[in-house]
C-alpha atoms as a PDB file:
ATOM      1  CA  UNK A   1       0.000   0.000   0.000  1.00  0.00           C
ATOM      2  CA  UNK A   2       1.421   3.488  -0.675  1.00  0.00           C
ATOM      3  CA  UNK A   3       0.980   6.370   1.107  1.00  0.00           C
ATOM      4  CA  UNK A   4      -1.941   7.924  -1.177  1.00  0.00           C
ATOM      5  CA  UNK A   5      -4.259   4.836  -0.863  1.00  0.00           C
ATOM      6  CA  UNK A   6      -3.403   5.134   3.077  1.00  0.00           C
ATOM      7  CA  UNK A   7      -4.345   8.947   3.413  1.00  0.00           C
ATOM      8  CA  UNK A   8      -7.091   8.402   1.199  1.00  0.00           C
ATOM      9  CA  UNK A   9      -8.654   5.763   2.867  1.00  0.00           C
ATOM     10  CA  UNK A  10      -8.285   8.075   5.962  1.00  0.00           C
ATOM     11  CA  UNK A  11     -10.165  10.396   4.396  1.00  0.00           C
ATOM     12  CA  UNK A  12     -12.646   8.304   3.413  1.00  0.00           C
ATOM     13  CA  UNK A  13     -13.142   6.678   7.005  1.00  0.00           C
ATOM     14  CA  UNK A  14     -13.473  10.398   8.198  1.00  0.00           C
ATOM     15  CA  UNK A  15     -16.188  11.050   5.881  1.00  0.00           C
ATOM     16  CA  UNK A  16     -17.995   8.267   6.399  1.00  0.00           C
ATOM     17  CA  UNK A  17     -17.628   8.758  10.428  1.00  0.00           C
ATOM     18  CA  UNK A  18     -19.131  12.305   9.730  1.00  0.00           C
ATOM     19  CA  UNK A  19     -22.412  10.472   8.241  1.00  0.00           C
ATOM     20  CA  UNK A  20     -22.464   8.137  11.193  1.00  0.00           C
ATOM     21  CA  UNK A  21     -22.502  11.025  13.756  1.00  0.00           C
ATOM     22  CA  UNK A  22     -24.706  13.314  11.767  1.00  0.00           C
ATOM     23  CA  UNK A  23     -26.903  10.500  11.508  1.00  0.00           C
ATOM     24  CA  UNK A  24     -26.407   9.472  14.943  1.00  0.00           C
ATOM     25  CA  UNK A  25     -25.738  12.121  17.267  1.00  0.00           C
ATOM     26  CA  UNK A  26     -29.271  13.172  17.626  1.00  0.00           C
ATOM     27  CA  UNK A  27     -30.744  10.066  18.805  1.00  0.00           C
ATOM     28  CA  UNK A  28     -27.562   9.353  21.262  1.00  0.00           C
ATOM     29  CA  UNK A  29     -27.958  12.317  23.158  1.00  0.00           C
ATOM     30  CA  UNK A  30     -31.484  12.030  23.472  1.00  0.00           C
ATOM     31  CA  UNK A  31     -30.906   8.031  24.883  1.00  0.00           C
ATOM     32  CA  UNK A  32     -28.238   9.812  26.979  1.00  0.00           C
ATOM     33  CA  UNK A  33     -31.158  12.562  27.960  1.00  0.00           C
ATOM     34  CA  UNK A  34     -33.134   9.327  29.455  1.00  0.00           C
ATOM     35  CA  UNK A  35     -30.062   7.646  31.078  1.00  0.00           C
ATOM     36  CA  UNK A  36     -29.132  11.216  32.962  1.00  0.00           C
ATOM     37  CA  UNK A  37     -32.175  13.486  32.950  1.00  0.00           C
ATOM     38  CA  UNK A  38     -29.484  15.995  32.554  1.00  0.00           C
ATOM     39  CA  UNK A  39     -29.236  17.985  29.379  1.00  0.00           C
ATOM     40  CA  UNK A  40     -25.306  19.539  29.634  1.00  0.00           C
ATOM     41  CA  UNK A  41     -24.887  15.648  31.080  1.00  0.00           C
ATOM     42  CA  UNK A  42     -26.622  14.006  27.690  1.00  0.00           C
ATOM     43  CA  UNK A  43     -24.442  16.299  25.500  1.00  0.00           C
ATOM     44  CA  UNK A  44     -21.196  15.178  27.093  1.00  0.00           C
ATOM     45  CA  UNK A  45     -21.825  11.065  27.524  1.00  0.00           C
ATOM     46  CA  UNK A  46     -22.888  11.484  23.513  1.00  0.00           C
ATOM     47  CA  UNK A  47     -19.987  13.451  22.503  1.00  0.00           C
ATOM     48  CA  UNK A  48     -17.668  11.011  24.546  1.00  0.00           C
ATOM     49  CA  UNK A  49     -18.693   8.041  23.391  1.00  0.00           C
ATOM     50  CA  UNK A  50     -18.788   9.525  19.676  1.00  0.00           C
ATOM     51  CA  UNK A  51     -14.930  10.486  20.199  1.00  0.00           C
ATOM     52  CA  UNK A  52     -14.370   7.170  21.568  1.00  0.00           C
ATOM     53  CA  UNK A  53     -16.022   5.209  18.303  1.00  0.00           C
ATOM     54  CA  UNK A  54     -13.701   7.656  15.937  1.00  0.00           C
ATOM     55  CA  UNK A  55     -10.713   6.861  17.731  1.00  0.00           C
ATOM     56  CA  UNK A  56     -11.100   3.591  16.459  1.00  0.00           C
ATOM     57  CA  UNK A  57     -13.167   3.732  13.852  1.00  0.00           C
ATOM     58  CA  UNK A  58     -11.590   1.494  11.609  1.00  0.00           C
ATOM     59  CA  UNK A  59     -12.574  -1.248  13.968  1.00  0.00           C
ATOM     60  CA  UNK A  60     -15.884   0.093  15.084  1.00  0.00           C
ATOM     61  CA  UNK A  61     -16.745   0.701  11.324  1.00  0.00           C
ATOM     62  CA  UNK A  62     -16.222  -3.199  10.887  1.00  0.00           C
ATOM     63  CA  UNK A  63     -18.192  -4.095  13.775  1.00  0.00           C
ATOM     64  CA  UNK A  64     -21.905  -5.647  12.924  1.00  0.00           C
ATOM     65  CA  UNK A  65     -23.585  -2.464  14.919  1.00  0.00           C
ATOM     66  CA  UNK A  66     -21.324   0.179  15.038  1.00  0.00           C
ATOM     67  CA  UNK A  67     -24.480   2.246  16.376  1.00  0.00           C
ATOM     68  CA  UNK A  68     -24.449  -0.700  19.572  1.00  0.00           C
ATOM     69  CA  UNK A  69     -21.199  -0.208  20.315  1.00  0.00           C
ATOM     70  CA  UNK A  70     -21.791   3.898  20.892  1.00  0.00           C
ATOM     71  CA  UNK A  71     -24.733   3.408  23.119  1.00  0.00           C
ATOM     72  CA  UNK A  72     -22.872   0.506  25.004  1.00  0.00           C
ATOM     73  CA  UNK A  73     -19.724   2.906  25.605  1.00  0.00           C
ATOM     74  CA  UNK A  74     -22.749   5.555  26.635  1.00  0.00           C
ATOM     75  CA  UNK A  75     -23.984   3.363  28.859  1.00  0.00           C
ATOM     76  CA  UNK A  76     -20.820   2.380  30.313  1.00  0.00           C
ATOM     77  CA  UNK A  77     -19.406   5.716  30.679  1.00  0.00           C
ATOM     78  CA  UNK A  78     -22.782   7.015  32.399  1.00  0.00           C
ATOM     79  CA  UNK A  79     -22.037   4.076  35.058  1.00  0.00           C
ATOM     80  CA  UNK A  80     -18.514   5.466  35.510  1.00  0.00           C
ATOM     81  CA  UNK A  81     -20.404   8.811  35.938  1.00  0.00           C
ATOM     82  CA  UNK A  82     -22.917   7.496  38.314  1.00  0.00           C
ATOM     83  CA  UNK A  83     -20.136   6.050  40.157  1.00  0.00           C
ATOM     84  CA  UNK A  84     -18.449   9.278  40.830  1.00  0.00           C
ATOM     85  CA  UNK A  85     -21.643  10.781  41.509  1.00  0.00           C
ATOM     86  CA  UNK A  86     -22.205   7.994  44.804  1.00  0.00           C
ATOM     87  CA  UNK A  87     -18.524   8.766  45.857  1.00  0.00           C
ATOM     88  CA  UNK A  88     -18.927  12.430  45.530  1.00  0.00           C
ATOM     89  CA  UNK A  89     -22.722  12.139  47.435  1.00  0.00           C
ATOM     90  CA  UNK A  90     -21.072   9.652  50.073  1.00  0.00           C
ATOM     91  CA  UNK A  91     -18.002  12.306  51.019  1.00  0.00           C
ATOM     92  CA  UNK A  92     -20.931  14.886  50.874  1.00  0.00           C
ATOM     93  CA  UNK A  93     -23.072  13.296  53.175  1.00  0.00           C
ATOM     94  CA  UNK A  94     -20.222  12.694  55.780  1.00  0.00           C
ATOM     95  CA  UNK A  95     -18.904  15.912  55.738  1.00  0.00           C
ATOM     96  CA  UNK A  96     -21.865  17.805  55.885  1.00  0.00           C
ATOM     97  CA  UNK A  97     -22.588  16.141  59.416  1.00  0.00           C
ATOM     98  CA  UNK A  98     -22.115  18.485  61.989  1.00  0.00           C
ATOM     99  CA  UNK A  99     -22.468  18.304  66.020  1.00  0.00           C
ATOM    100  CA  UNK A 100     -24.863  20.781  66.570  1.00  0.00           C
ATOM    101  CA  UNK A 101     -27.379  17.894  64.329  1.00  0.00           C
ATOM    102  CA  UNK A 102     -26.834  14.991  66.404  1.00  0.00           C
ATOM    103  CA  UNK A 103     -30.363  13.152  65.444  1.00  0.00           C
ATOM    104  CA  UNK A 104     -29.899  13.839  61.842  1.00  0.00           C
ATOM    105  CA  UNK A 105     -26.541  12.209  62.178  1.00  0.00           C
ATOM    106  CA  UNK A 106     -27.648   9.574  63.840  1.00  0.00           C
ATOM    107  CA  UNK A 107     -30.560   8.870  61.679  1.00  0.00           C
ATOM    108  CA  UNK A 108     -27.841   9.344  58.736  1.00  0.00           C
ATOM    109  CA  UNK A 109     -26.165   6.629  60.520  1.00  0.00           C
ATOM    110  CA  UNK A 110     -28.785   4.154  60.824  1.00  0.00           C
ATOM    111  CA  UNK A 111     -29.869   4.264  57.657  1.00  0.00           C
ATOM    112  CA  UNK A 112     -26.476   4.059  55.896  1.00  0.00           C
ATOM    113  CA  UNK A 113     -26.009   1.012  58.396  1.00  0.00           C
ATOM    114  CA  UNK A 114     -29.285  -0.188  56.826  1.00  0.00           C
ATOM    115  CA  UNK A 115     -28.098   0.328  53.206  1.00  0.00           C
ATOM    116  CA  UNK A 116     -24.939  -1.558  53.973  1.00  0.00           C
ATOM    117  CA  UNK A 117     -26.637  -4.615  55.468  1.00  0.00           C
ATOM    118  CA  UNK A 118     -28.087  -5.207  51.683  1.00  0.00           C
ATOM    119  CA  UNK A 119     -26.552  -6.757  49.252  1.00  0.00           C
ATOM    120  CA  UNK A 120     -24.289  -5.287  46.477  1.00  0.00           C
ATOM    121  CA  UNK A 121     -26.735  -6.205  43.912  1.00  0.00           C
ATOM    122  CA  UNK A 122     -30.151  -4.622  46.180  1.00  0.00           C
ATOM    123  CA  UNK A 123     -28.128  -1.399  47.178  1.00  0.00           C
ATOM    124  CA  UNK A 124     -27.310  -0.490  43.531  1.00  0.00           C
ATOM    125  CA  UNK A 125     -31.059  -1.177  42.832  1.00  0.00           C
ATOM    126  CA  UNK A 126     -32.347   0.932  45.561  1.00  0.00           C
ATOM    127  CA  UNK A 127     -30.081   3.897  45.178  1.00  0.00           C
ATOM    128  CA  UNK A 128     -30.406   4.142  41.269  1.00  0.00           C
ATOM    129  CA  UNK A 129     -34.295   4.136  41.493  1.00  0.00           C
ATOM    130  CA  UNK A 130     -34.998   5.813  45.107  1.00  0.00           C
ATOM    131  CA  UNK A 131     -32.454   8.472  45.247  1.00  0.00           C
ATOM    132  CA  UNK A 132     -31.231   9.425  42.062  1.00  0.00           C
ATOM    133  CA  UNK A 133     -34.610   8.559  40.344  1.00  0.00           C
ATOM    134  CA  UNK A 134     -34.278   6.360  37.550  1.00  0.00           C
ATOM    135  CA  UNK A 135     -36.774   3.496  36.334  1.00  0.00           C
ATOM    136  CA  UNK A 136     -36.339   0.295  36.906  1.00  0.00           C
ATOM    137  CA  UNK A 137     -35.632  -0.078  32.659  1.00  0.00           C
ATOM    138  CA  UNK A 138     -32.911   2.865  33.338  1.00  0.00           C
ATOM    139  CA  UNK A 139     -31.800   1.114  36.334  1.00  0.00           C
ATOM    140  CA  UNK A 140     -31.680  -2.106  34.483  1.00  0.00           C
ATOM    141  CA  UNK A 141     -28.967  -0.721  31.256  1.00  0.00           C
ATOM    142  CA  UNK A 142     -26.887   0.535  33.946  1.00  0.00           C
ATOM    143  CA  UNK A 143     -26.391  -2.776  36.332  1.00  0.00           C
ATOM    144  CA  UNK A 144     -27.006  -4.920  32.599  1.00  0.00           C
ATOM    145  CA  UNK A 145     -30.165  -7.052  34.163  1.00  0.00           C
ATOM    146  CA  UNK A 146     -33.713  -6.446  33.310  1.00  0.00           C
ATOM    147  CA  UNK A 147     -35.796  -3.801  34.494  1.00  0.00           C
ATOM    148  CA  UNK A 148     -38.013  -6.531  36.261  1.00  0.00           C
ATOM    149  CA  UNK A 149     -35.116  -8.011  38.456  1.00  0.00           C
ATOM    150  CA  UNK A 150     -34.318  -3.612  39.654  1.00  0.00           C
ATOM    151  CA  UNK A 151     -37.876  -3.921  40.517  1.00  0.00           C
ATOM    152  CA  UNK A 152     -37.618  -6.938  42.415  1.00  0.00           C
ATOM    153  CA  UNK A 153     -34.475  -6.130  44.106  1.00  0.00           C
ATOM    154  CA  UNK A 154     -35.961  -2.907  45.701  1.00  0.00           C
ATOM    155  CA  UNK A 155     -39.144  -4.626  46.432  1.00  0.00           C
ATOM    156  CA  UNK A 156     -36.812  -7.149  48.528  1.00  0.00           C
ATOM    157  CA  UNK A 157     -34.903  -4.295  49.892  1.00  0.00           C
ATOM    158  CA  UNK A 158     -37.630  -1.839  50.726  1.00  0.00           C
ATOM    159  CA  UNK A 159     -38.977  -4.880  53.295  1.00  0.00           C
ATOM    160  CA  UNK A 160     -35.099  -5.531  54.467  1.00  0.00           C
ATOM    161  CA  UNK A 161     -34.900  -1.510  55.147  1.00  0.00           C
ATOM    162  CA  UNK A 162     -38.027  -1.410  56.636  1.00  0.00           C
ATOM    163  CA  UNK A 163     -37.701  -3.938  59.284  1.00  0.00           C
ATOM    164  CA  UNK A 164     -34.274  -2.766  60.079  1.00  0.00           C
ATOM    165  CA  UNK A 165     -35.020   0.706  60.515  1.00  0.00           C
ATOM    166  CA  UNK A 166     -38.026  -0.269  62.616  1.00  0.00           C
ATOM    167  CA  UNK A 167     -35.943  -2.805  64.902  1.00  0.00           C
ATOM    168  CA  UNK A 168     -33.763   0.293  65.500  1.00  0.00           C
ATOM    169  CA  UNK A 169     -36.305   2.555  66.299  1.00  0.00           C
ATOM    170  CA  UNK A 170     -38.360  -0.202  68.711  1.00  0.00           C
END
């Protein structure tokens, strides 16, 4: 292969990225819209994971859905966000406990004891759908399982939280 038939094919990959995005972009950031509820938030997981598929596009190009393998990397890097997010809340919530609130804290206290006396699998459920608000579908993408197991899962962990919290108050 000479160099011409090299740069040209370059070219040509970058032109035919440019279709995918046009014809993509609109409808990622919108799925992205759903996952986050966040506008700025939609914009950047779509643009991300679009600069992620050209960086390899030669690869991605090949791949038997090209348009999967954006809204996977969307996905994933929305659960790296969400991640963040429950670090970011945790350190929050523990430094914004001060002494003069000692029943707040110690509700705080019982009912992050609570949450950590579920399992890995119920706590993700319950903190993707309670407090940050997703549906169970949403829910679902994020921890890859159906929509009916997040349901299930909270169900199960609502009635864990519940007696728990109410053993600690009797």
């Amino acid at each position: 292969m000479d160099a011409r038939t090299s740069t040209e094919r370059g070219v040509g990959s970058a032109i035919e990225f440019e279709g995918f995005f046009r014809t993509q972009y609109p409808e990622l950031v919108g799925f992205c819209f759903l996952l986050t509820g966040q506008s700025a938030e939609a914009e950047d997981l779509a643009q991300e994971a679009l600069v992620r598929a050209f960086e390899k596009w030669d690869r991605v190009s090949a791949m038997e859905s090209p348009v999967g393998y954006v809204y996977r990397t969307a996905c994933n890097l929305n659960r790296h966000r969400l991640r963040r997010l429950r670090v970011r809340a945790r350190k929050a919530l523990w430094a914004s406990a001060r002494p003069d609130e000692i029943s707040a804290s110690e509700d705080r206290s019982e009912i992050l004891t609570a949450l950590r006396s579920l399992s890995s699998g119920q706590r993700a459920a319950v903190v993707l759908v309670e407090w940050i608000g997703m549906d169970a579908d949403e829910a679902g993408d994020i921890l890859s399982i159906k929509g009916a197991s997040v349901r299930s899962r909270v169900h199960r962990a609502k009635v864990v939280l519940r007696e728990r919290l109410a053993d600690e108050h009797d």
